[in-house]
Protein backbone atom coordinates (compact mmCIF):
# COMPACT_ATOMS: atom_id res chain seq x y z
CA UNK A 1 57.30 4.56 16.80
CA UNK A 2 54.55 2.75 15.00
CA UNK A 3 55.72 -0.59 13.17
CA UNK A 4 52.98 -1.81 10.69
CA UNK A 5 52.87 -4.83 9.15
CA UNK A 6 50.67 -6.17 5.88
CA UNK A 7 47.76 -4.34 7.60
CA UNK A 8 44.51 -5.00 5.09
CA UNK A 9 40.82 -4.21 6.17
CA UNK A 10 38.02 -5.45 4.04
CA UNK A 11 34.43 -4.19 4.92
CA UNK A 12 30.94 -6.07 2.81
CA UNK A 13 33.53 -7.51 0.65
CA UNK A 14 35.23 -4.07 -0.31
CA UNK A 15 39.38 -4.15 0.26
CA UNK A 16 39.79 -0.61 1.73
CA UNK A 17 43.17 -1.05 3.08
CA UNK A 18 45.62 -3.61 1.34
CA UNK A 19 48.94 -4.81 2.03
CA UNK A 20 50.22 -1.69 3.80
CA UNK A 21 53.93 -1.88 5.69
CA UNK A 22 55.28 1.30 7.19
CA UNK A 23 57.56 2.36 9.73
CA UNK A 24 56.51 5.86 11.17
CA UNK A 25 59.20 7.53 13.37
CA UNK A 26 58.29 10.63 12.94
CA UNK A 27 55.17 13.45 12.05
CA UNK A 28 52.86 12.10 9.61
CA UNK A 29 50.00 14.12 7.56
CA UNK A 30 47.60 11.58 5.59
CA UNK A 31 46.36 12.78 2.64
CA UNK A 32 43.97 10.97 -0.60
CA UNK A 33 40.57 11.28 -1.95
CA UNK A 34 37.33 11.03 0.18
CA UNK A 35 36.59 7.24 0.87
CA UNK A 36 40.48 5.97 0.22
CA UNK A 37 40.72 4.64 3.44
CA UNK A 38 42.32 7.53 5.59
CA UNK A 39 40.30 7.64 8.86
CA UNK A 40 39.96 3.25 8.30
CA UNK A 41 44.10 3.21 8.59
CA UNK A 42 44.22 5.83 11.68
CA UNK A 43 41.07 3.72 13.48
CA UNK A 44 43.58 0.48 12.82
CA UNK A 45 46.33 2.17 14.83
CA UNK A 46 44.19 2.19 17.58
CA UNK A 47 42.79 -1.06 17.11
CA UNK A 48 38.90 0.52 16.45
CA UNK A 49 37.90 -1.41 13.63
CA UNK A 50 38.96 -4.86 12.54
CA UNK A 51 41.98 -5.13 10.59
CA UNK A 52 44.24 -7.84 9.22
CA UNK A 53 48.41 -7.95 9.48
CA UNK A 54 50.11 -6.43 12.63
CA UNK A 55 50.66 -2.77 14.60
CA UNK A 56 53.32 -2.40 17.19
CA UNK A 57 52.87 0.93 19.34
CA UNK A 58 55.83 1.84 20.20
CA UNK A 59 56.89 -2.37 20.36
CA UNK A 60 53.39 -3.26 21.59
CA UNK A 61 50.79 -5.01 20.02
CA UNK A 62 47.72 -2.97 19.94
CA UNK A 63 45.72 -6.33 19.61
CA UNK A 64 47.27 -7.45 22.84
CA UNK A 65 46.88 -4.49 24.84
CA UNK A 66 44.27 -3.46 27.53
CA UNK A 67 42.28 -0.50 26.21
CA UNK A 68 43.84 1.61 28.81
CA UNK A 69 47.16 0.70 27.83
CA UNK A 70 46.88 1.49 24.82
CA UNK A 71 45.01 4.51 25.61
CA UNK A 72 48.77 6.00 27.09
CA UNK A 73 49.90 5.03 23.38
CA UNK A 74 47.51 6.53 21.44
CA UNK A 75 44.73 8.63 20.71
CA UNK A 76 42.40 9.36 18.09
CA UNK A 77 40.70 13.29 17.73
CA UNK A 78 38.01 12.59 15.57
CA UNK A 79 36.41 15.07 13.24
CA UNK A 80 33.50 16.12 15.06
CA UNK A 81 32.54 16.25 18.47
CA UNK A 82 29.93 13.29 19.29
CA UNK A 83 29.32 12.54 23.12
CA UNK A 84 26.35 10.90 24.84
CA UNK A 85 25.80 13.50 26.64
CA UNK A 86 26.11 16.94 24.87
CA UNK A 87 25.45 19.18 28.27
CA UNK A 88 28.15 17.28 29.85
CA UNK A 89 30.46 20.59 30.98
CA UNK A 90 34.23 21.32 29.28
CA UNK A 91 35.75 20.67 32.50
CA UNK A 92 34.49 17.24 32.64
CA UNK A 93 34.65 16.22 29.90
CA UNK A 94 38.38 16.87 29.45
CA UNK A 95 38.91 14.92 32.85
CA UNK A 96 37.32 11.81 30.85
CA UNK A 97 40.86 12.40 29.17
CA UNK A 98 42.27 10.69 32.41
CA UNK A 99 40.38 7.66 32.24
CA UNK A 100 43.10 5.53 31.51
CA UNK A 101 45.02 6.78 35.04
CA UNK A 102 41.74 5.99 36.92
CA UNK A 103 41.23 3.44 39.72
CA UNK A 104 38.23 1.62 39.51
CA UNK A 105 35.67 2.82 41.80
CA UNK A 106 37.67 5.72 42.64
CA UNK A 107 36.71 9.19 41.91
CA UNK A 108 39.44 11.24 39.68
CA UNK A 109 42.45 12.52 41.70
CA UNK A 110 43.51 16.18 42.88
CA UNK A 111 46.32 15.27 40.19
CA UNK A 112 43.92 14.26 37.39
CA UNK A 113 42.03 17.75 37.53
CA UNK A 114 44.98 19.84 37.73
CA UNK A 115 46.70 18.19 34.48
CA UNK A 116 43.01 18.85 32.87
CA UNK A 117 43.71 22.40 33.99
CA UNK A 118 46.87 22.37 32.47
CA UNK A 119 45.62 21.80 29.08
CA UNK A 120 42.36 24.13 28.95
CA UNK A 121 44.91 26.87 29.94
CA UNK A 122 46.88 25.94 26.95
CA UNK A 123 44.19 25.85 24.74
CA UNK A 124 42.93 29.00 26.28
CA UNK A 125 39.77 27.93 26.85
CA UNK A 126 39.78 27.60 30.94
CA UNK A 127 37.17 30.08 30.89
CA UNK A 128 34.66 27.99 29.15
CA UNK A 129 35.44 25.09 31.66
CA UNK A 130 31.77 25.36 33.13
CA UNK A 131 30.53 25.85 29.53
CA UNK A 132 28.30 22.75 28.65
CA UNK A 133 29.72 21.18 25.10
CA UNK A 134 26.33 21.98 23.41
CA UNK A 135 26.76 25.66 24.09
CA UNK A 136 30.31 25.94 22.47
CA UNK A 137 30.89 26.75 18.64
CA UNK A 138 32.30 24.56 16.12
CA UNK A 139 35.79 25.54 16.89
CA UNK A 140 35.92 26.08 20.56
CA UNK A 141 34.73 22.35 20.23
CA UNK A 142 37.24 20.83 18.32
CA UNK A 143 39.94 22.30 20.83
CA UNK A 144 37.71 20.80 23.48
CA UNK A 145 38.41 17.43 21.57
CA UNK A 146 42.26 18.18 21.08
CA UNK A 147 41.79 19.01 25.28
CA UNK A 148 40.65 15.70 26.38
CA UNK A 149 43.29 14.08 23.69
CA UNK A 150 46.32 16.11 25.54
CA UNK A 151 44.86 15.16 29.20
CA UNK A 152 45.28 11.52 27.98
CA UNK A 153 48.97 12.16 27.75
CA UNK A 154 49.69 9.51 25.27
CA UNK A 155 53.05 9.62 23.09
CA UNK A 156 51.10 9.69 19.83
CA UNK A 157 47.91 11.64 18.84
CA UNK A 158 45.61 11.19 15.82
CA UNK A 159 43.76 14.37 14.41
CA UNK A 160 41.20 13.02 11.63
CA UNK A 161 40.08 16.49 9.84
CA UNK A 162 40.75 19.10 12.57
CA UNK A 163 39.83 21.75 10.36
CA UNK A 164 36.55 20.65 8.88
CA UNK A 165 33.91 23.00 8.88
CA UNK A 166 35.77 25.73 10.54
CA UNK A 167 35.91 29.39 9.25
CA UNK A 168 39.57 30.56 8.72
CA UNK A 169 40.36 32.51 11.72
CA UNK A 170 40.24 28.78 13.96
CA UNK A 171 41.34 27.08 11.02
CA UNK A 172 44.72 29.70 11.77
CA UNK A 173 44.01 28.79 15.74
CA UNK A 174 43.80 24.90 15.59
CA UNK A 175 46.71 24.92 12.53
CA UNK A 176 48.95 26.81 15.17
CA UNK A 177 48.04 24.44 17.55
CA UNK A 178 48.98 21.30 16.06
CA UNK A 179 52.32 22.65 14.67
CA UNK A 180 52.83 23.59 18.65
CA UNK A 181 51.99 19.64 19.58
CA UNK A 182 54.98 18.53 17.34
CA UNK A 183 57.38 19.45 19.76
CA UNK A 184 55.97 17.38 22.57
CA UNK A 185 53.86 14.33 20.26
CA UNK A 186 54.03 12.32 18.03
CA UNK A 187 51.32 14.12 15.45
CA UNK A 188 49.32 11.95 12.52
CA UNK A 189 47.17 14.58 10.59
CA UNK A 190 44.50 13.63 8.36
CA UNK A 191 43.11 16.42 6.49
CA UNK A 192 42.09 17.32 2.78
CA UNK A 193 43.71 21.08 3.55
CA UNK A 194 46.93 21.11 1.43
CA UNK A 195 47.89 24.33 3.28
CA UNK A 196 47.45 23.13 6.38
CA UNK A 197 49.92 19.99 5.92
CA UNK A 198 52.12 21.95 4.07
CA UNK A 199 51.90 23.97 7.30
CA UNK A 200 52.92 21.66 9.65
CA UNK A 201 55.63 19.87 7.45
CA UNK A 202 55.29 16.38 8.01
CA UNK A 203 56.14 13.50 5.41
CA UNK A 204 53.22 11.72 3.34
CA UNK A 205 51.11 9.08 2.96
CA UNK A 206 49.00 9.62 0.02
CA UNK A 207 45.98 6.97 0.19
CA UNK A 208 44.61 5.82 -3.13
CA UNK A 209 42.88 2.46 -4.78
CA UNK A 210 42.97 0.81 -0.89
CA UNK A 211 46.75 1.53 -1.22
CA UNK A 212 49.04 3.94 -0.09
CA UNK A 213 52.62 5.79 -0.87
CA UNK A 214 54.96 7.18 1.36
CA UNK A 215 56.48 10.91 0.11
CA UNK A 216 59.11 12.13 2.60
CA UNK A 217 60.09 15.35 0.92
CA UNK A 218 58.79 16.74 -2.26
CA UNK A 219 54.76 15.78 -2.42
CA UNK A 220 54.08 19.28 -2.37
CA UNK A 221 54.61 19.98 -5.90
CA UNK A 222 52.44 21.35 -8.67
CA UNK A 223 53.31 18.19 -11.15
CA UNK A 224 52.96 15.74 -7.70
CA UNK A 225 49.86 17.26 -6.83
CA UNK A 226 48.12 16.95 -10.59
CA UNK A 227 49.21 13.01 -10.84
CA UNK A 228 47.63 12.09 -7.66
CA UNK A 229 44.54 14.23 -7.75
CA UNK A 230 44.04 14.36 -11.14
CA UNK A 231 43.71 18.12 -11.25
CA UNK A 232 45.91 21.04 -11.99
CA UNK A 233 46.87 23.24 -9.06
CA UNK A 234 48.86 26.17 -8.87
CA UNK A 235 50.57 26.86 -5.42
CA UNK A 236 48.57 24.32 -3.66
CA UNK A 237 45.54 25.77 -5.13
CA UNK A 238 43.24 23.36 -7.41
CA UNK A 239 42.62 25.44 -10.30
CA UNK A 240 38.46 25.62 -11.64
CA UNK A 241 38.79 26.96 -14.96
């Protein structure tokens, strides 16, 4: 459950969030134009950039949390893969997923690698697990990302633009995927794909002018879609000509 309260972020004097209250309870796909303030409102749930207002994970504070706290609340699959050290190997790098479970000074438990295990089995990409992340494609990459996200084993998980840049066969793979994490998370998408949130069938939040509107049924609509966009589509489809 994520309670949110006048949240508002301003960055060099530009309102890019304003005024926003929402109660989510349930699957959420986050849709608007580039620059509208998407990826800003799902980097406020996990307190990554400075916002104004409150956010209750789940009844806590994410301002008054420890990072590993609210790391078993939360967490946030960006778009792209970026890591200091891209010949760090799959295997590891999905155990960084159990940071929040480690002891200081201790190294990461029998239990931590086998619940890494777990999920590169589910992705089926345990094969790759000696792989170095520079050596994987673009979409055995992203499920590396949606790996380490699912070792965390928080109740809520953020994917900003899953799909970006893949072809359509792991478009299909990573779409089947995140339809599969609904039954176990709590799933915010943010993605410019109409077909793919159509696909997983969440309710709304259309992001536009640093504001936003919740649609629980009926967004995806020809007449819906040509208001918001200001384009005509036909079956999800923008139409060129």
């Amino acid at each position: 459950m994520i309670e949110i309260d006048s949240l508002s972020c301003r960055f060099d004097g530009t309102s890019v969030l304003e005024n926003i209250s929402l109660d989510i309870d349930s699957h959420l796909s986050i849709l608007g134009a580039n620059g509208s303030g998407k990826s800003t409102f799902a980097k406020s749930l996990c307190n990554l950039v400075e916002f104004q207002g409150s956010i209750h994970l789940n009844s806590h504070d994410v301002k008054e949390i420890s990072h590993k706290q609210r790391a078993k609340l939360i967490s946030y699959i960006p778009a792209k893969l970026e890591v200091y050290d891209p010949y760090i190997e799959l295997f590891e790098f999905v155990l960084l997923g159990r940071f929040a479970y480690k002891k200081s000074f201790f190294e990461y438990t029998h239990q931590d690698r086998q619940i890494a295990l777990k999920y590169l089995r589910l992705l089926n990409i345990e094969h790759l697990k000696n792989h170095t992340l520079h050596s994987l494609s673009s979409g055995e990459q992203q499920l590396a990302l949606i790996a380490s996200a699912l070792s965390q084993e928080s109740d809520i998980i953020i994917l900003d633009e899953p799909t970006a840049n893949l072809d359509p066969y792991n478009s299909r793979v990573i779409a089947q995927h995140i339809k599969a994490l609904q039954r176990s998370h709590q799933v915010i998408l943010i993605t410019h794909d109409l077909h793919l949130a159509a696909f997983v069938n969440s309710a709304v939040l259309f992001f536009k002018d640093a504001k936003a509107d919740f649609y629980k049924n009926n967004f995806f609509q020809n007449s819906v879609l040509q208001k918001l966009y200001g384009v005509e589509f036909d079956n999800l489809a923008v139409r060129y000509e």
